[in-house]
Protein backbone atom coordinates (compact mmCIF):
# COMPACT_ATOMS: atom_id res chain seq x y z
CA UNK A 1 119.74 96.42 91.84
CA UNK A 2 118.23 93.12 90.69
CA UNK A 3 115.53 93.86 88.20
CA UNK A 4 112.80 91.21 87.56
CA UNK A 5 111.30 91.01 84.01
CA UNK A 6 108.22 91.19 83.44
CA UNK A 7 106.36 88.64 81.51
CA UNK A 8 103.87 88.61 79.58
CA UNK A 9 102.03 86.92 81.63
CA UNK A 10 102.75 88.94 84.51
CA UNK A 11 101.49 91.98 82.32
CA UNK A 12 98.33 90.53 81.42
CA UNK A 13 97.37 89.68 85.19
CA UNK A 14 98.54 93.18 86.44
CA UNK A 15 96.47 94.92 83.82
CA UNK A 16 93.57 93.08 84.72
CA UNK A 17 94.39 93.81 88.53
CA UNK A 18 94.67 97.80 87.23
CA UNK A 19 91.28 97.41 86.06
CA UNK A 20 89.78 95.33 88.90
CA UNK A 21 90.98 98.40 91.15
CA UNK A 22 90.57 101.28 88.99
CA UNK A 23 86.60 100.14 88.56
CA UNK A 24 86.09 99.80 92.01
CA UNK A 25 86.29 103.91 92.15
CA UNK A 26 83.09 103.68 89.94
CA UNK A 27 81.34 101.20 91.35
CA UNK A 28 81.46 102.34 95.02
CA UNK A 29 80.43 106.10 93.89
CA UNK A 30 77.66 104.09 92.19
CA UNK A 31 76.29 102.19 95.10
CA UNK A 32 76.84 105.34 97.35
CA UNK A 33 73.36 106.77 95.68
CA UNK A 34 71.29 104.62 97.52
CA UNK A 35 73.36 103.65 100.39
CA UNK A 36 75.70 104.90 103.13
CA UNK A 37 79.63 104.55 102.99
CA UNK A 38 79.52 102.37 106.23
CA UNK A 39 76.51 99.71 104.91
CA UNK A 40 78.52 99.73 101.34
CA UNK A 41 81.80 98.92 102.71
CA UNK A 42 80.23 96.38 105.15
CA UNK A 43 78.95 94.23 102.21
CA UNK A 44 82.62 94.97 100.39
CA UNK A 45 84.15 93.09 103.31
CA UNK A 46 81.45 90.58 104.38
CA UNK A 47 80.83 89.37 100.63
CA UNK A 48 85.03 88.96 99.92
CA UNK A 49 85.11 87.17 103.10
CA UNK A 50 82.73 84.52 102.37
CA UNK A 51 84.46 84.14 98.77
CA UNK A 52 88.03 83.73 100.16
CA UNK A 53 87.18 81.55 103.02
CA UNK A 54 85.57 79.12 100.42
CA UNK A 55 88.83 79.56 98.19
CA UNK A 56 90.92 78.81 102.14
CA UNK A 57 89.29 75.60 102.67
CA UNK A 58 89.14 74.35 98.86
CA UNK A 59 93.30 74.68 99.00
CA UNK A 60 93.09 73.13 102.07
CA UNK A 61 95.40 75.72 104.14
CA UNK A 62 96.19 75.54 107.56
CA UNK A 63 94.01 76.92 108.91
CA UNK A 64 95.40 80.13 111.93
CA UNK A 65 94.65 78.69 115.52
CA UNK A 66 96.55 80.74 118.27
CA UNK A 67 94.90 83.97 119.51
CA UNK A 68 97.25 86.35 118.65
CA UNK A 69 97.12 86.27 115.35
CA UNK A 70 93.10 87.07 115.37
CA UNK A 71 94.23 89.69 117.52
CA UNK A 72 96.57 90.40 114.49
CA UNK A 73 93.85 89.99 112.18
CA UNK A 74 91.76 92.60 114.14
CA UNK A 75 94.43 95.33 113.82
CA UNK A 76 95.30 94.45 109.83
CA UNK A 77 91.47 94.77 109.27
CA UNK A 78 91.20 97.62 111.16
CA UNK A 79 94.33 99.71 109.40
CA UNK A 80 94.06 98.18 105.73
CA UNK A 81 89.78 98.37 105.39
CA UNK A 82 87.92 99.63 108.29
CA UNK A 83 89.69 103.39 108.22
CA UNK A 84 90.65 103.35 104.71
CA UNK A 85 87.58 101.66 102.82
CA UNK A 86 85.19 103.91 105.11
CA UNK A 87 86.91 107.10 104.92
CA UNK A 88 87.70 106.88 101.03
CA UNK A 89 84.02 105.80 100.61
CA UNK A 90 82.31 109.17 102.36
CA UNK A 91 85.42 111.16 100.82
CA UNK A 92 84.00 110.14 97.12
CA UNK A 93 81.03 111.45 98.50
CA UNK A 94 81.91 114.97 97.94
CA UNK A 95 84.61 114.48 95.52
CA UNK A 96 85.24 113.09 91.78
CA UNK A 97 85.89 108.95 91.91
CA UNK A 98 88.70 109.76 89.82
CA UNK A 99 90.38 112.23 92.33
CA UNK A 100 90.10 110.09 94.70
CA UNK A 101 92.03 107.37 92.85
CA UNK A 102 94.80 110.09 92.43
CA UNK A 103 94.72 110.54 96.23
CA UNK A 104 95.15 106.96 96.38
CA UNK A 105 98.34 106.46 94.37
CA UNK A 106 99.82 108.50 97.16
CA UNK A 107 99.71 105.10 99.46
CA UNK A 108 103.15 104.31 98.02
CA UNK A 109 104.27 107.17 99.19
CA UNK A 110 103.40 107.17 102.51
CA UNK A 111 104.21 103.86 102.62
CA UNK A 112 107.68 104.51 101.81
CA UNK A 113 107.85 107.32 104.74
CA UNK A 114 105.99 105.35 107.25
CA UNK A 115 108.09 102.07 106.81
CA UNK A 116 111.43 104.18 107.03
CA UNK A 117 110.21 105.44 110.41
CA UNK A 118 109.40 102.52 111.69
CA UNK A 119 111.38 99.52 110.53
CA UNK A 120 114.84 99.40 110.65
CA UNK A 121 115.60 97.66 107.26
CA UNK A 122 113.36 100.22 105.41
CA UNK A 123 116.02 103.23 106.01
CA UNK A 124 114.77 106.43 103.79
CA UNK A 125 117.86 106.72 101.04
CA UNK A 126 118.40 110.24 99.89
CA UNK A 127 116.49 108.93 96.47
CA UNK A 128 113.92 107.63 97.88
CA UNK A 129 113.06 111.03 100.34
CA UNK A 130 113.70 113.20 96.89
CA UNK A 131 110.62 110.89 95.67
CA UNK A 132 109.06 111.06 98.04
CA UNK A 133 108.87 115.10 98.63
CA UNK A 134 108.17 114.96 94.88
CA UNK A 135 105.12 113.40 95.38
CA UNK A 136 104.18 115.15 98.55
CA UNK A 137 104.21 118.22 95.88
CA UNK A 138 102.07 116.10 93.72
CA UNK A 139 99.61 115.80 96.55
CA UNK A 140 99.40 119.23 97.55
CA UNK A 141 99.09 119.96 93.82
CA UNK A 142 96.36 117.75 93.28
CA UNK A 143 93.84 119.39 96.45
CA UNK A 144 94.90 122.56 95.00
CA UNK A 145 96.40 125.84 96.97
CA UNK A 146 92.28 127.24 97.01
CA UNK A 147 91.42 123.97 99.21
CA UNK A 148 93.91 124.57 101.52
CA UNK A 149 93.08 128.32 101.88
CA UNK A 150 89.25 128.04 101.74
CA UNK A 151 88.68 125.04 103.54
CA UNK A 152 85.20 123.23 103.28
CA UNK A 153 83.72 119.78 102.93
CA UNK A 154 85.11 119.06 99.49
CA UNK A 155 88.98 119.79 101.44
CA UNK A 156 87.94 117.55 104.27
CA UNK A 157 86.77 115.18 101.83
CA UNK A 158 90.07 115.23 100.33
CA UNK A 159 91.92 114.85 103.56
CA UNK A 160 89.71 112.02 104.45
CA UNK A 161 91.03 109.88 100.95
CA UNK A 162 94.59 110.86 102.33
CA UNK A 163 94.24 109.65 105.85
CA UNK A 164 93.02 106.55 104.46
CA UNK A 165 96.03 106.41 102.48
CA UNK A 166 98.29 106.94 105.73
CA UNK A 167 96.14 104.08 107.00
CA UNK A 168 97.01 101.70 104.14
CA UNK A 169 101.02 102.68 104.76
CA UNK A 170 100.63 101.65 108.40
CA UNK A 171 98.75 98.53 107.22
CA UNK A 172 101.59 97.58 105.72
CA UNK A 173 104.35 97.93 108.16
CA UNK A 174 101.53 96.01 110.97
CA UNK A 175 101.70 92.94 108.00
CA UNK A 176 105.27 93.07 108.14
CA UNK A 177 105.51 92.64 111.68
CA UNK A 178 102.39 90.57 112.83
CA UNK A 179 101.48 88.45 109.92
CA UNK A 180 104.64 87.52 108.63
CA UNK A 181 104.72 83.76 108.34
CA UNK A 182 101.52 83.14 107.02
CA UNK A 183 100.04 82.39 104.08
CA UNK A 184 98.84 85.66 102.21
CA UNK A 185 95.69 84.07 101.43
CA UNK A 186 94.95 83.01 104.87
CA UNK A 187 95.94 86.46 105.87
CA UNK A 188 93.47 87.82 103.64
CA UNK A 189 90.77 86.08 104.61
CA UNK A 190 91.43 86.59 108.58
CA UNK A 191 91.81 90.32 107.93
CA UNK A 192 88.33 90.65 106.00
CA UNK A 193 86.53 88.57 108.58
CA UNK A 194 88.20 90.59 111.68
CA UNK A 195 86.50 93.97 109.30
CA UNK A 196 83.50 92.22 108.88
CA UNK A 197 83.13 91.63 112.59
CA UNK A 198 83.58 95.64 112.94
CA UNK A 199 81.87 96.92 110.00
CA UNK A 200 78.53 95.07 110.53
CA UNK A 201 78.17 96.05 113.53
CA UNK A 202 78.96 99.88 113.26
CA UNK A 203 76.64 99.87 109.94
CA UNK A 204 74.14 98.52 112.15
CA UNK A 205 73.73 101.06 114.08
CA UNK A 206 74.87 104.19 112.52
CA UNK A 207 73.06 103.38 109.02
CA UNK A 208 70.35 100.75 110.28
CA UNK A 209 70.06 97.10 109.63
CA UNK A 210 71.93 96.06 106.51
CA UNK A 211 69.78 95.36 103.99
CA UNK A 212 70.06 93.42 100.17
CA UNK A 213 66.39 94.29 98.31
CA UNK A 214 68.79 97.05 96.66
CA UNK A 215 68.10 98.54 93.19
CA UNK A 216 69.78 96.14 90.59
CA UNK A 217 72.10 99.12 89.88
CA UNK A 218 73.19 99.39 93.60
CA UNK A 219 73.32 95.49 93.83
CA UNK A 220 75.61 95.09 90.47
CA UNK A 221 77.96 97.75 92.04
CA UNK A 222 78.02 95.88 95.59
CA UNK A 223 79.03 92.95 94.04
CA UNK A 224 81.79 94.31 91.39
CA UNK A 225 83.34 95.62 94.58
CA UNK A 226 82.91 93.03 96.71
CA UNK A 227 84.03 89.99 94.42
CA UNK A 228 85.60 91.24 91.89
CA UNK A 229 87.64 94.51 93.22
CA UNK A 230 88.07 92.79 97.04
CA UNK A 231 88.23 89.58 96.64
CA UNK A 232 89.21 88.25 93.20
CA UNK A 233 91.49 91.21 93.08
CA UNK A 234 93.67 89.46 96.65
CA UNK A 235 93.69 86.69 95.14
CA UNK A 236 95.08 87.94 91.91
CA UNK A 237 97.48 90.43 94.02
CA UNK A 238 99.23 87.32 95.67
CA UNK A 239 99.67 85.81 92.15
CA UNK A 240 101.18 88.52 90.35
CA UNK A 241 103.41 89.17 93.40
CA UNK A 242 105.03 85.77 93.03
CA UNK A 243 105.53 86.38 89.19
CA UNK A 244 106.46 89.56 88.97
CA UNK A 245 107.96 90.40 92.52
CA UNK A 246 106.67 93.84 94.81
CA UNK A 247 108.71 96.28 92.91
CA UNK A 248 106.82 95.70 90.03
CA UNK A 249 103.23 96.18 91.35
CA UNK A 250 104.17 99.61 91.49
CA UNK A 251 103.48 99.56 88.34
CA UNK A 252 99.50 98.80 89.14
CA UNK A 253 99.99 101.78 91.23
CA UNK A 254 100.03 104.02 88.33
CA UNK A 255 97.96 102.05 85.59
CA UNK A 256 94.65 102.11 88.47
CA UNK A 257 94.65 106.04 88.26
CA UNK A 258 93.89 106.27 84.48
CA UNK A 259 91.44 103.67 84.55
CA UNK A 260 89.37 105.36 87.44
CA UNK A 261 89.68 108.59 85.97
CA UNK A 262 88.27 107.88 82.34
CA UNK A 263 85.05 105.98 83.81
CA UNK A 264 84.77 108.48 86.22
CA UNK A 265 84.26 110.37 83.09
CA UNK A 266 82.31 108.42 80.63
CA UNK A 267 80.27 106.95 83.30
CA UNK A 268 79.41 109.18 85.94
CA UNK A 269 80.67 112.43 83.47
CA UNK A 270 83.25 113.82 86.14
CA UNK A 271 85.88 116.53 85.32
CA UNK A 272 88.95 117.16 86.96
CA UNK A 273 90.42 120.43 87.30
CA UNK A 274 94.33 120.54 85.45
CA UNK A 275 95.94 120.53 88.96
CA UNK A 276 94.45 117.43 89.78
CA UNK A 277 96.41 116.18 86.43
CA UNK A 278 99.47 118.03 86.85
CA UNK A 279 99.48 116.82 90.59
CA UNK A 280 99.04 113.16 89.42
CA UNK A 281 102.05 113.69 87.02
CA UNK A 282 104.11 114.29 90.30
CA UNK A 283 102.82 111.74 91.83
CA UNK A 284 104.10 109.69 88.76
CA UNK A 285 107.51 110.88 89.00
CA UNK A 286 107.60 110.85 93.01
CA UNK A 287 107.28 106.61 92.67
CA UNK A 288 109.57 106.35 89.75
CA UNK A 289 112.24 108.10 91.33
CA UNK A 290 111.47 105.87 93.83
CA UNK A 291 111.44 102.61 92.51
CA UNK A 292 114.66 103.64 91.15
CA UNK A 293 114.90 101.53 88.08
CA UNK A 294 114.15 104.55 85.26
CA UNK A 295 117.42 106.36 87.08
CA UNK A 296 118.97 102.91 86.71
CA UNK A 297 118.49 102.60 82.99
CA UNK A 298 119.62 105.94 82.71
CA UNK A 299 123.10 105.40 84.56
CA UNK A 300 123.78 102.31 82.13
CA UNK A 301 122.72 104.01 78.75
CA UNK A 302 125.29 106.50 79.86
């Protein structure tokens, strides 16, 4: 297995990416006081759009003419923000931000599942389904065996992060085999505007019109998420990808969760129950089994 190193470079940019993302827990559960999960993730998308169209046309990029890639667009923005942003945003209703970032790390492991059933050059190696039961344990772990007999909102809540996680995995395969080609940037910024388009609209009507005279707590929040956590954090993604390679963001996978959790603490004062610890910890160990390299390392120290 070809191992990229990591620069330093490359660890600078993905611990500012970890923190871009592991903020964006707070500041969603922030602006969620004042408005609904639909309005908040309708100015997440419609503000990132504007910012990476501007960054589009500055490179001067080609710009994506033929109809079935908005089409494309449409179904990326639907499976990797409508469902996700929206469900994780009225799950942190009910639940801890920093759960819900825990829930989140699980995307890599659906992602791993859902590509294997789907693609045929993503085959599920008997490592990678041992990592990935492992952190289907972590999972369970984390909503804790009480949830699952006494269900209520806070379960549903929970199951709502997760489905937006499922969402995310099927994002990814949809990328793979509609958007392929393109220039991740471009992709980006098609994909935001084809969830703007949906997320205005459905806002609209299910929250009322969309409105800015926000508290300057609520409008700081919108705009951390928007710009920084959306759309500075794509751009950023796409660069640490070509430095670093995919195996390697992993690693953001796991540095988001600590981040979210400790401001979910000092900030809002959140506390998470030890299973939701014990069940990131599988989690954890589910994606490095994974990734494979730690077993590696371990084969050549031999």
């Amino acid at each position: 297995m070809n191992e990229r190193r990591i620069s330093a470079e490359s660890w600078g940019l993905m611990a500012i990416l970890a923190l871009l993302w592991g903020a964006s827990f707070l500041s969603i559960r922030i602006a969620l006081d004042e408005i609904p999960p639909l309005t908040a993730m309708a100015h997440r998308v419609g503000w990132a759009t504007l910012v990476l169209w501007i960054y589009v046309i500055a490179r001067r990029m080609p710009l994506p003419r033929d109809r079935k890639i908005w089409i494309s667009f449409l179904g990326m923005g639907l499976l990797n923000n409508v469902i996700p942003f929206t469900l994780m945003a009225w799950g942190q209703l009910y639940i801890p931000s920093g759960l819900t970032s825990i829930f989140n790390a699980a995307t890599a492991i659906f992602g791993v599942l859902v590509a294997a059933l789907l693609l045929n050059d993503e085959r599920l190696s008997g490592r990678k389904a041992i990592g990935v039961a492992i952190g289907f344990a972590g999972v369970v772990t984390a909503i804790g065996f009480e949830s699952l007999r006494n269900f209520d909102i806070t379960s549903l809540a929970q199951l709502a992060v997760l489905a937006g996680t499922v969402s995310y995995a099927f994002a990814g395969v949809w990328a793979r085999k509609r958007l392929a080609g393109l220039a991740p940037q471009v992709a980006a910024a098609g994909m935001l505007t084809a969830s703007t388009v949906i997320l205005v609209p459905l806002a609209w009507v299910f929250d009322g019109p969309i409105s800015i005279d926000l508290q300057p707590r609520t409008f700081m929040a919108i705009a951390y998420f928007a710009l920084g956590a959306t759309a500075i954090a794509y751009l950023l993604y796409y660069r640490v990808l070509t430095l670093a390679g995919s195996g390697n963001l992993m690693l953001v996978t796991l540095m988001v969760t600590p981040i979210a959790i400790v401001l979910g603490s000092v900030v809002l004062g959140e506390t998470l129950s030890p299973n939701a610890y014990k069940g990131f910890a599988l989690l954890a160990l589910g994606l490095a089994i994974i990734d494979g390299r730690v077993i590696d390392r371990m084969r050549r120290a031999r």
